[in-house]
C-alpha atoms as a PDB file:
ATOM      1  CA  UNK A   1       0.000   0.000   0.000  1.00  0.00           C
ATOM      2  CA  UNK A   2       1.241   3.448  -1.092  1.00  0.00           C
ATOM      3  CA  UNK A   3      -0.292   6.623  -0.506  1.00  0.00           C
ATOM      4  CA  UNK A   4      -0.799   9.867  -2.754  1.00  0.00           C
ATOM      5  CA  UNK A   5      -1.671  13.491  -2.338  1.00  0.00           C
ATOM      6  CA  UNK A   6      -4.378  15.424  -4.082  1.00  0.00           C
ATOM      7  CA  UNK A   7      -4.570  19.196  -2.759  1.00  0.00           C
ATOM      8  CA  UNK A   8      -8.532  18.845  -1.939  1.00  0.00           C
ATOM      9  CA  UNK A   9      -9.077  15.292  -0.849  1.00  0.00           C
ATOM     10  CA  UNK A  10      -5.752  14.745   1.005  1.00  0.00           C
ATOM     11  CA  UNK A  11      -4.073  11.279   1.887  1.00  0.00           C
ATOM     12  CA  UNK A  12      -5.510   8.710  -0.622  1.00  0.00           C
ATOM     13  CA  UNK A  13      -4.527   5.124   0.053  1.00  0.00           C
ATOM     14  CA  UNK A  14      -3.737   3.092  -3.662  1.00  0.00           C
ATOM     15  CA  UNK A  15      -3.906  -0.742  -3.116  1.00  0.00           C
ATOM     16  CA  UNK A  16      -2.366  -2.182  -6.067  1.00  0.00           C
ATOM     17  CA  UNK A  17      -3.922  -5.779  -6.752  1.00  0.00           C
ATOM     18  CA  UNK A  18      -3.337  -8.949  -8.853  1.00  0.00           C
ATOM     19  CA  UNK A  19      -6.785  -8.958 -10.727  1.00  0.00           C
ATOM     20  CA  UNK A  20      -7.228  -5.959 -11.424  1.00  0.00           C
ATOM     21  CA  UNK A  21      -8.584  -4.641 -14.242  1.00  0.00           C
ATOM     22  CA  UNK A  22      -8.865  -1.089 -13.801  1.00  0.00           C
ATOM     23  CA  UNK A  23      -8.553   1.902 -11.273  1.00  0.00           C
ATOM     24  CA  UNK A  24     -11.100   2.061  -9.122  1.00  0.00           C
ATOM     25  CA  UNK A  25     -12.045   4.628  -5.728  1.00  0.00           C
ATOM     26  CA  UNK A  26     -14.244   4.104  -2.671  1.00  0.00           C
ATOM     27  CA  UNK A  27     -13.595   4.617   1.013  1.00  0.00           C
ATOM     28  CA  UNK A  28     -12.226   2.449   3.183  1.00  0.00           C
ATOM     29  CA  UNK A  29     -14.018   1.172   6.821  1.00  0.00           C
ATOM     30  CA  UNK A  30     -11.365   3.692   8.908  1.00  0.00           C
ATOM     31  CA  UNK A  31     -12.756   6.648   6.869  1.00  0.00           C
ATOM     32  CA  UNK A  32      -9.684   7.353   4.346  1.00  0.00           C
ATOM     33  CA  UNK A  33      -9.977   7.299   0.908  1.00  0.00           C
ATOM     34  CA  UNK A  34      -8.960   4.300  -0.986  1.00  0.00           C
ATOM     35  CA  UNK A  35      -7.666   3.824  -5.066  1.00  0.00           C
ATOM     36  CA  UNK A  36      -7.578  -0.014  -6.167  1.00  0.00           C
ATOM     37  CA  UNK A  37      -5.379  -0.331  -9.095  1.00  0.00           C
ATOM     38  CA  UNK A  38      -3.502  -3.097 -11.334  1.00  0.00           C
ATOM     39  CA  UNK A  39      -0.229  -3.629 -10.899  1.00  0.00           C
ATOM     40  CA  UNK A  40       2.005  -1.519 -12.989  1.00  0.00           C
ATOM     41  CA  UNK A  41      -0.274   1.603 -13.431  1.00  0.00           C
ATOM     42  CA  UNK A  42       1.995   4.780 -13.041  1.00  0.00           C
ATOM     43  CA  UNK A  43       1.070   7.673 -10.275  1.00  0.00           C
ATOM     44  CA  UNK A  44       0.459   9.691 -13.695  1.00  0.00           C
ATOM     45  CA  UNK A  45      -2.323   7.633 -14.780  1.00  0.00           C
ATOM     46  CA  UNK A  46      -3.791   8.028 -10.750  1.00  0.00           C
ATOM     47  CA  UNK A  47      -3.782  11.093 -11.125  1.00  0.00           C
ATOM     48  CA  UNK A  48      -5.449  11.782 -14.100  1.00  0.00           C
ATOM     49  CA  UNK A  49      -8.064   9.279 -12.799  1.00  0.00           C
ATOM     50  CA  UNK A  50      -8.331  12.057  -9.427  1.00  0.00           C
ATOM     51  CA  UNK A  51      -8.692  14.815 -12.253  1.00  0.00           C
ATOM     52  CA  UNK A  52     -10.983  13.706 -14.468  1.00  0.00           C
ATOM     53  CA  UNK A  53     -13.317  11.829 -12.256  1.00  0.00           C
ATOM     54  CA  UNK A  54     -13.099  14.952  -9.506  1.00  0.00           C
ATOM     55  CA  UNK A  55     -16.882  15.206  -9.041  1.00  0.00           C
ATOM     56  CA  UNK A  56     -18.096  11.521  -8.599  1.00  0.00           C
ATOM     57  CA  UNK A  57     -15.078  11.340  -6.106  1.00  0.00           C
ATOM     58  CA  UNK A  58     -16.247  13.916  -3.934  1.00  0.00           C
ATOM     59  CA  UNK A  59     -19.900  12.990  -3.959  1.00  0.00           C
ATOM     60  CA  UNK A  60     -18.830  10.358  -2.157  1.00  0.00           C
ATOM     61  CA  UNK A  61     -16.568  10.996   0.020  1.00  0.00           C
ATOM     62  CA  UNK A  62     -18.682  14.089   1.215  1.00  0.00           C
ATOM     63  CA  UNK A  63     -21.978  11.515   1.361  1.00  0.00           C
ATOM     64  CA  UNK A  64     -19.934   8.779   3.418  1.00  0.00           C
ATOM     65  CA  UNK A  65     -18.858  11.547   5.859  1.00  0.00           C
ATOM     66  CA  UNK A  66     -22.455  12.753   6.355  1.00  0.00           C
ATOM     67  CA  UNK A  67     -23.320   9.277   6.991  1.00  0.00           C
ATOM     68  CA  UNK A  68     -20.509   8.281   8.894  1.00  0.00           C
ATOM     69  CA  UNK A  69     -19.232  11.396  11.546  1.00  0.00           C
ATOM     70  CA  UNK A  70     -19.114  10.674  14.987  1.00  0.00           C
ATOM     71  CA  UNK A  71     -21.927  13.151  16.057  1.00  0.00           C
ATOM     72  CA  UNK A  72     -23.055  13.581  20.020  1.00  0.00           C
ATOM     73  CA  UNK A  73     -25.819  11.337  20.992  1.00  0.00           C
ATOM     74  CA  UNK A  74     -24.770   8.754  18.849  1.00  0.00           C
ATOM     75  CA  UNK A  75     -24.500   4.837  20.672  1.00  0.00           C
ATOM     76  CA  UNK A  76     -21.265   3.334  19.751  1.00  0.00           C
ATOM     77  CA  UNK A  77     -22.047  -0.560  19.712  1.00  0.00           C
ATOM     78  CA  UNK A  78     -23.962  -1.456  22.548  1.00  0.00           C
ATOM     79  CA  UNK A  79     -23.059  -0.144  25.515  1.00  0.00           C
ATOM     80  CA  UNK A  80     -21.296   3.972  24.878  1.00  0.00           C
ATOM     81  CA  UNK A  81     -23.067   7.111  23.799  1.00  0.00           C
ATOM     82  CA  UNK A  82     -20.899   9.810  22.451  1.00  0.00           C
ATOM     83  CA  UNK A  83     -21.243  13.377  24.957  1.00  0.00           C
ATOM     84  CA  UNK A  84     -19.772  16.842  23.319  1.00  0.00           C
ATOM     85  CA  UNK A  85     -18.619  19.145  25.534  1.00  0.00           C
ATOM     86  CA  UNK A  86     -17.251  22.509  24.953  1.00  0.00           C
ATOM     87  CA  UNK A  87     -14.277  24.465  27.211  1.00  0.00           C
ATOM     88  CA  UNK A  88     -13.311  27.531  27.124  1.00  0.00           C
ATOM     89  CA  UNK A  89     -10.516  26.431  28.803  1.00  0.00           C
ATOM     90  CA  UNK A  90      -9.198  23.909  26.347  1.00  0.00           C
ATOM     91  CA  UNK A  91      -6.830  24.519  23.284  1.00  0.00           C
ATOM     92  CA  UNK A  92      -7.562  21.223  21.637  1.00  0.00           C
ATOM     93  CA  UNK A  93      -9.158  18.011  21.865  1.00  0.00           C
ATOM     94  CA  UNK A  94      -9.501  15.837  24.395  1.00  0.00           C
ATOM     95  CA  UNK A  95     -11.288  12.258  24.623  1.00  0.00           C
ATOM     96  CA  UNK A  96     -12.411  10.477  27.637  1.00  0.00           C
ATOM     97  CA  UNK A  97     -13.988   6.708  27.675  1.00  0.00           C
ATOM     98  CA  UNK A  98     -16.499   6.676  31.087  1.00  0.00           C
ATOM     99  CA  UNK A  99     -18.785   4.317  32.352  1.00  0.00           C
ATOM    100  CA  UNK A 100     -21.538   4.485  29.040  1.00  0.00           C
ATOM    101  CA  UNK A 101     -19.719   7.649  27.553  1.00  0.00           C
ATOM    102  CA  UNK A 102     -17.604   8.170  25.430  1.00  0.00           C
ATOM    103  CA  UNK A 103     -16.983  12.021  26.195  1.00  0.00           C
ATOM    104  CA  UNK A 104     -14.960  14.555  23.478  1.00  0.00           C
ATOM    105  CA  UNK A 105     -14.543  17.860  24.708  1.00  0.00           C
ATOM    106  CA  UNK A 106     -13.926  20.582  22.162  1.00  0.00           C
ATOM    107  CA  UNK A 107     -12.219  24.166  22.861  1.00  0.00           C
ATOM    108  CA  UNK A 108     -15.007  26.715  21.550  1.00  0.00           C
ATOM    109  CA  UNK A 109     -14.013  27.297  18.251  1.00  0.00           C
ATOM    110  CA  UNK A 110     -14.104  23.677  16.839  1.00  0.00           C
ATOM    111  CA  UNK A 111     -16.292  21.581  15.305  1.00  0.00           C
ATOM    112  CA  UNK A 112     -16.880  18.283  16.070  1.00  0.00           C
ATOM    113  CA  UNK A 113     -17.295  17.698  12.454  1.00  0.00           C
ATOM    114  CA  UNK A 114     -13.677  18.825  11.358  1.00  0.00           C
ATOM    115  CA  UNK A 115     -11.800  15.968  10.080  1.00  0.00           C
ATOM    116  CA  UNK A 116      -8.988  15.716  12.264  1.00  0.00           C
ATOM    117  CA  UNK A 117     -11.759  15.668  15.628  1.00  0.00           C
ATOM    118  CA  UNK A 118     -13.157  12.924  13.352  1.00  0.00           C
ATOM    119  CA  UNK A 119      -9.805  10.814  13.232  1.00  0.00           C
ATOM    120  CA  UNK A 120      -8.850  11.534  17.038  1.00  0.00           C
ATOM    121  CA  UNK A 121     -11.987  10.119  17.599  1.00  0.00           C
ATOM    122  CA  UNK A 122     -11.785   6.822  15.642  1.00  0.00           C
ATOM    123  CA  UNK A 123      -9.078   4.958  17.592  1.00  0.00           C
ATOM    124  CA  UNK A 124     -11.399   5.232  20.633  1.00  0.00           C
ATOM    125  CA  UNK A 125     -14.726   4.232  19.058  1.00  0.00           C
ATOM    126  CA  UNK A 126     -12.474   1.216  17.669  1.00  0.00           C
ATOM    127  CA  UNK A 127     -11.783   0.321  21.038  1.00  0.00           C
ATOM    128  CA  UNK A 128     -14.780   0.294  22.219  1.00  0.00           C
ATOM    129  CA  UNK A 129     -16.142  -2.214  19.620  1.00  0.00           C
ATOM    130  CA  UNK A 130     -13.331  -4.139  19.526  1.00  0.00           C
ATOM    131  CA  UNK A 131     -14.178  -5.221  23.435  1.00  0.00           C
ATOM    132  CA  UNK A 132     -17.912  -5.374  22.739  1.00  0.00           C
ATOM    133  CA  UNK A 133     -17.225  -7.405  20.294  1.00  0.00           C
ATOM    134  CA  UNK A 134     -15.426 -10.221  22.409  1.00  0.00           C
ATOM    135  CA  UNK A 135     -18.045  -9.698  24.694  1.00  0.00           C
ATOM    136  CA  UNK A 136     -20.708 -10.215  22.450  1.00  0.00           C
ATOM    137  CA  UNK A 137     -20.186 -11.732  19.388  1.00  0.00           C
ATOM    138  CA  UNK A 138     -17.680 -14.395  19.992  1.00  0.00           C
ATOM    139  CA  UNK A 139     -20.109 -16.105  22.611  1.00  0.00           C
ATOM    140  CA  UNK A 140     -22.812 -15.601  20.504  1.00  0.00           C
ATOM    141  CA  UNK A 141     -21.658 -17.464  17.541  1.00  0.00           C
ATOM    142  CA  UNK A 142     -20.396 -19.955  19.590  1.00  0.00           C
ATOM    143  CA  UNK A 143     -24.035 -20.616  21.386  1.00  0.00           C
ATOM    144  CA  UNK A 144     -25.514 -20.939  17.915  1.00  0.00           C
ATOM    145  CA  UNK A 145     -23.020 -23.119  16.327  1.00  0.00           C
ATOM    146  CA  UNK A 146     -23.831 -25.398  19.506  1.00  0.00           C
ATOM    147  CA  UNK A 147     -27.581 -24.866  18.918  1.00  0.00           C
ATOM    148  CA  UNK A 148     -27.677 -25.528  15.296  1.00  0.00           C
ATOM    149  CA  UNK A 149     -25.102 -28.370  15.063  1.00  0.00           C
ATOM    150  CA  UNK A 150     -22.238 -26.194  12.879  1.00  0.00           C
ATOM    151  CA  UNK A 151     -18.564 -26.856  13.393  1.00  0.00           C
ATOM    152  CA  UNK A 152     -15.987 -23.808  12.826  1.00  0.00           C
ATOM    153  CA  UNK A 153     -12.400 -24.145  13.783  1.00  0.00           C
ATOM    154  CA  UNK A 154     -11.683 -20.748  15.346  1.00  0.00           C
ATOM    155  CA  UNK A 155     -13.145 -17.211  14.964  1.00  0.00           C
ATOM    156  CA  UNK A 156     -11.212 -13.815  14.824  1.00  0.00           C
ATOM    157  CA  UNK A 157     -12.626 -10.215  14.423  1.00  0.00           C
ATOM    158  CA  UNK A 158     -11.532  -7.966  11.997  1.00  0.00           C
ATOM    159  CA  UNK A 159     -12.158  -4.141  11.162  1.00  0.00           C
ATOM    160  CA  UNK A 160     -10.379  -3.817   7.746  1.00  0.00           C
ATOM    161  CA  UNK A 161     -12.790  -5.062   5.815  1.00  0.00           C
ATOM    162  CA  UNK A 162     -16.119  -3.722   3.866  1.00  0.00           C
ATOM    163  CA  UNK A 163     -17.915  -7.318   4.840  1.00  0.00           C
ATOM    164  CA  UNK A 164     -20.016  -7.995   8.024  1.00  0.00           C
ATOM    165  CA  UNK A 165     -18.497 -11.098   8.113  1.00  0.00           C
ATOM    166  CA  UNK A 166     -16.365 -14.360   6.176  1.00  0.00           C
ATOM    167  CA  UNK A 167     -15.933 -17.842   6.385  1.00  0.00           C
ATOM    168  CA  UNK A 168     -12.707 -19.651   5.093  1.00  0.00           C
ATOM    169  CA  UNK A 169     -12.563 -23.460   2.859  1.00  0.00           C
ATOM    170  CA  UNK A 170     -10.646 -24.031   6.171  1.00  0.00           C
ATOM    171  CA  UNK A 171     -13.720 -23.349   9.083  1.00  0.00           C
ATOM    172  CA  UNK A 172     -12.741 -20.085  10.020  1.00  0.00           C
ATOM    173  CA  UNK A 173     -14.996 -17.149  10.539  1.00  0.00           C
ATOM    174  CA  UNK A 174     -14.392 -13.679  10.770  1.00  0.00           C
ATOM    175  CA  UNK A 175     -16.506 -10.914  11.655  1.00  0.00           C
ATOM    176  CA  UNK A 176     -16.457  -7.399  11.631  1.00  0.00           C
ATOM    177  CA  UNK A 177     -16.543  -5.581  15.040  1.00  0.00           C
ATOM    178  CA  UNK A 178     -18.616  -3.292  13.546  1.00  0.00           C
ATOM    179  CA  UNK A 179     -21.345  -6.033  13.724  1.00  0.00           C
ATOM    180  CA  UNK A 180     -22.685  -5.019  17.005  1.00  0.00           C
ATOM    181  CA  UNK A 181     -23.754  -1.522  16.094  1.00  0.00           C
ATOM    182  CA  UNK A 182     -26.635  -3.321  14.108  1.00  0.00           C
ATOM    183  CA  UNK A 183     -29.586  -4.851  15.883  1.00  0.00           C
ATOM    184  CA  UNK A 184     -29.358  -8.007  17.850  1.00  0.00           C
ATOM    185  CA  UNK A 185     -31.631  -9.724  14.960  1.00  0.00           C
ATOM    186  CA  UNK A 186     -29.284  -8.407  12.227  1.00  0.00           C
ATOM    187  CA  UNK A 187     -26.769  -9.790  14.219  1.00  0.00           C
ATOM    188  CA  UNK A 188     -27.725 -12.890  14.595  1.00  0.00           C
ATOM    189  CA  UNK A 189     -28.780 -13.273  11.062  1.00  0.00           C
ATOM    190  CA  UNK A 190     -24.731 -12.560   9.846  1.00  0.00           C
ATOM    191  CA  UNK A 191     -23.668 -15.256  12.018  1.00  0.00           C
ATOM    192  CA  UNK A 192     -25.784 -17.566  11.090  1.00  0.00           C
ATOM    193  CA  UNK A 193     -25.265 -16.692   7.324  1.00  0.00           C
ATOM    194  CA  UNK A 194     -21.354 -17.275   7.623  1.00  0.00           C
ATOM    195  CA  UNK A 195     -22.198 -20.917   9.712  1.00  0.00           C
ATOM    196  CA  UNK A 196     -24.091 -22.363   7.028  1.00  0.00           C
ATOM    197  CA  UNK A 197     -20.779 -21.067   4.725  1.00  0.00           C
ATOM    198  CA  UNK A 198     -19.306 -23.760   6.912  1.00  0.00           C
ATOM    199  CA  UNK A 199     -21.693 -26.129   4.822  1.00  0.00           C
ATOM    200  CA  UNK A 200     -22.225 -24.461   1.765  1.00  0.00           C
ATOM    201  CA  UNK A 201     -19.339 -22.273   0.541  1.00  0.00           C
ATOM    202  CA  UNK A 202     -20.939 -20.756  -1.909  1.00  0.00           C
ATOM    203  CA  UNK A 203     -24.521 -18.653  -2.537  1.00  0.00           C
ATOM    204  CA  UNK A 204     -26.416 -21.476  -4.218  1.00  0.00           C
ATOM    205  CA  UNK A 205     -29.787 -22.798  -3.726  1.00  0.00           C
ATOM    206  CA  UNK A 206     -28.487 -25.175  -0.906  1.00  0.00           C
ATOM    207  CA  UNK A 207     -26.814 -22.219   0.981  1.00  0.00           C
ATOM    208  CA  UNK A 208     -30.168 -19.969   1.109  1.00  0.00           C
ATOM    209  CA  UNK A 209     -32.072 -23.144   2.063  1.00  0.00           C
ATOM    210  CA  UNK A 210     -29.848 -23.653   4.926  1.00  0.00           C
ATOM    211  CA  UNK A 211     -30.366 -20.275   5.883  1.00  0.00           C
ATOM    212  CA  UNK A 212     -33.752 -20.308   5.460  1.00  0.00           C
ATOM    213  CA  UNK A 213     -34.165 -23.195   7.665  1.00  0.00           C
ATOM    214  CA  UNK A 214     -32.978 -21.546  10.912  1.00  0.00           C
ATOM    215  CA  UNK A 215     -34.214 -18.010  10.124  1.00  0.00           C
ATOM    216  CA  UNK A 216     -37.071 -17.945   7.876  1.00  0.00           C
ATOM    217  CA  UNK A 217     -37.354 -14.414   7.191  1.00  0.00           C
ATOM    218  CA  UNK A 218     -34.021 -14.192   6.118  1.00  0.00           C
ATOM    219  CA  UNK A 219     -34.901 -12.329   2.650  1.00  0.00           C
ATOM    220  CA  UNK A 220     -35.813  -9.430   5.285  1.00  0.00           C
ATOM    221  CA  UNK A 221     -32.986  -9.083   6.809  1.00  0.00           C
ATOM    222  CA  UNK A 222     -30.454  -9.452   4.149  1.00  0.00           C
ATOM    223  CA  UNK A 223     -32.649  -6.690   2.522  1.00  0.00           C
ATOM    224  CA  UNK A 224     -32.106  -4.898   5.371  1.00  0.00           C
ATOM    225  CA  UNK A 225     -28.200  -5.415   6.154  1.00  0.00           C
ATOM    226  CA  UNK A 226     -27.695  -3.867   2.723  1.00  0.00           C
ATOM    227  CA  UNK A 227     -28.721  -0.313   4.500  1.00  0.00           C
ATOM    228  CA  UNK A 228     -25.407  -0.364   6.300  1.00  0.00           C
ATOM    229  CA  UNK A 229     -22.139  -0.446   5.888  1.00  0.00           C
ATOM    230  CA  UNK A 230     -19.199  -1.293   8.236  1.00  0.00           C
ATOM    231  CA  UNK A 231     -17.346   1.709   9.432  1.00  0.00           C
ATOM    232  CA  UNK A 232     -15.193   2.225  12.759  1.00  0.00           C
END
């Protein structure tokens, strides 16, 4: 991974990848813009991709940080709610994790919206969802592998990727700790989705009927998993 400069969207990673076919932009879970590119393309012809597809590039990255700011009153996972506070006292940022809060107090002239606020406030929120997610979604997947009969060989979380969760050819399963900012059925529903990968590895007929067989509504939620998207 490399990283270049454009003067109006900043730091942009470039992941060059076997398979590739052509240069492509989105933004990546911890918020920075991302370029996927074959091997071999030159920082010229990156670029010229920046220049010429300028507008569509910040559409969305100014949607996904509308979507995605840390804002006060927001519940990070299950158990936090972000507090603002403002001191007059204060010449920059400081972040606090309390019992249920997680507290960012601001010197008066700042925004919480500013990007670098944003970023101080990301390692903390990953923190916090990394733990809940031990706490949470490791037992859980464990209680219904033992409930349903399915055999994985470890699990690991993750944060990296764009998935709610994956399951290996070799039985393991990772999920995203951003899982358990969704609701405990959507939760459930993603675990149970990457067991029956344990079965089926593949999105055939066989996998959805496996699915279907434990949660029968699970057209519903898959329709509505597909209004989020993993971010930390």
């Amino acid at each position: 991974m490399t990283e270049t400069l454009d003067s109006e969207f900043g730091a942009i990673a470039v992941y060059r990848r076997r398979g590739a076919t052509r240069i492509s932009f989105r933004m990546g879970t911890n918020g920075q813009p991302k370029i996927t590119a074959p091997f071999g393309v030159p920082k010229l012809a990156l670029k010229l991709f920046l220049r010429t597809s300028h507008a569509q590039i910040a559409k969305i990255i100014n949607d996904h940080r509308a979507r995605n700011h840390y804002l006060p009153g927001m519940v990070i996972g299950k158990t936090h709610l972000l507090k603002l506070e403002y001191d007059a006292g204060l010449t920059q940022c400081q972040i606090t994790v309390r019992p249920n809060f997680l507290v960012v107090r601001l010197p008066m002239d700042r925004q919480i919206e500013n990007e670098s606020v944003q970023a101080q406030i990301r390692p903390y929120v990953k923190k916090l969802l990394k733990k809940q997610a031990k706490e949470i979604l490791l037992p859980r997947l464990a209680f219904l592998a033992r409930e349903y009969g399915f055999k994985y060989q470890h699990a690991k979380l993750s944060h990296a990727s764009t998935r709610w969760g994956s399951c290996s050819s070799k039985g393991v399963i990772t999920l995203n700790i951003g899982l358990v900012s969704l609701s405990n059925e959507l939760i459930d529903y993603v675990l149970i989705h990457e067991l029956c990968h344990l079965r089926q590895m593949n999105h055939s007929r066989a996998f959805w009927a496996e699915v279907g067989r434990i949660i029968p509504n699970y057209r519903q939620c898959e329709s509505h998993l597909k209004q989020f998207m993993p971010h930390v």
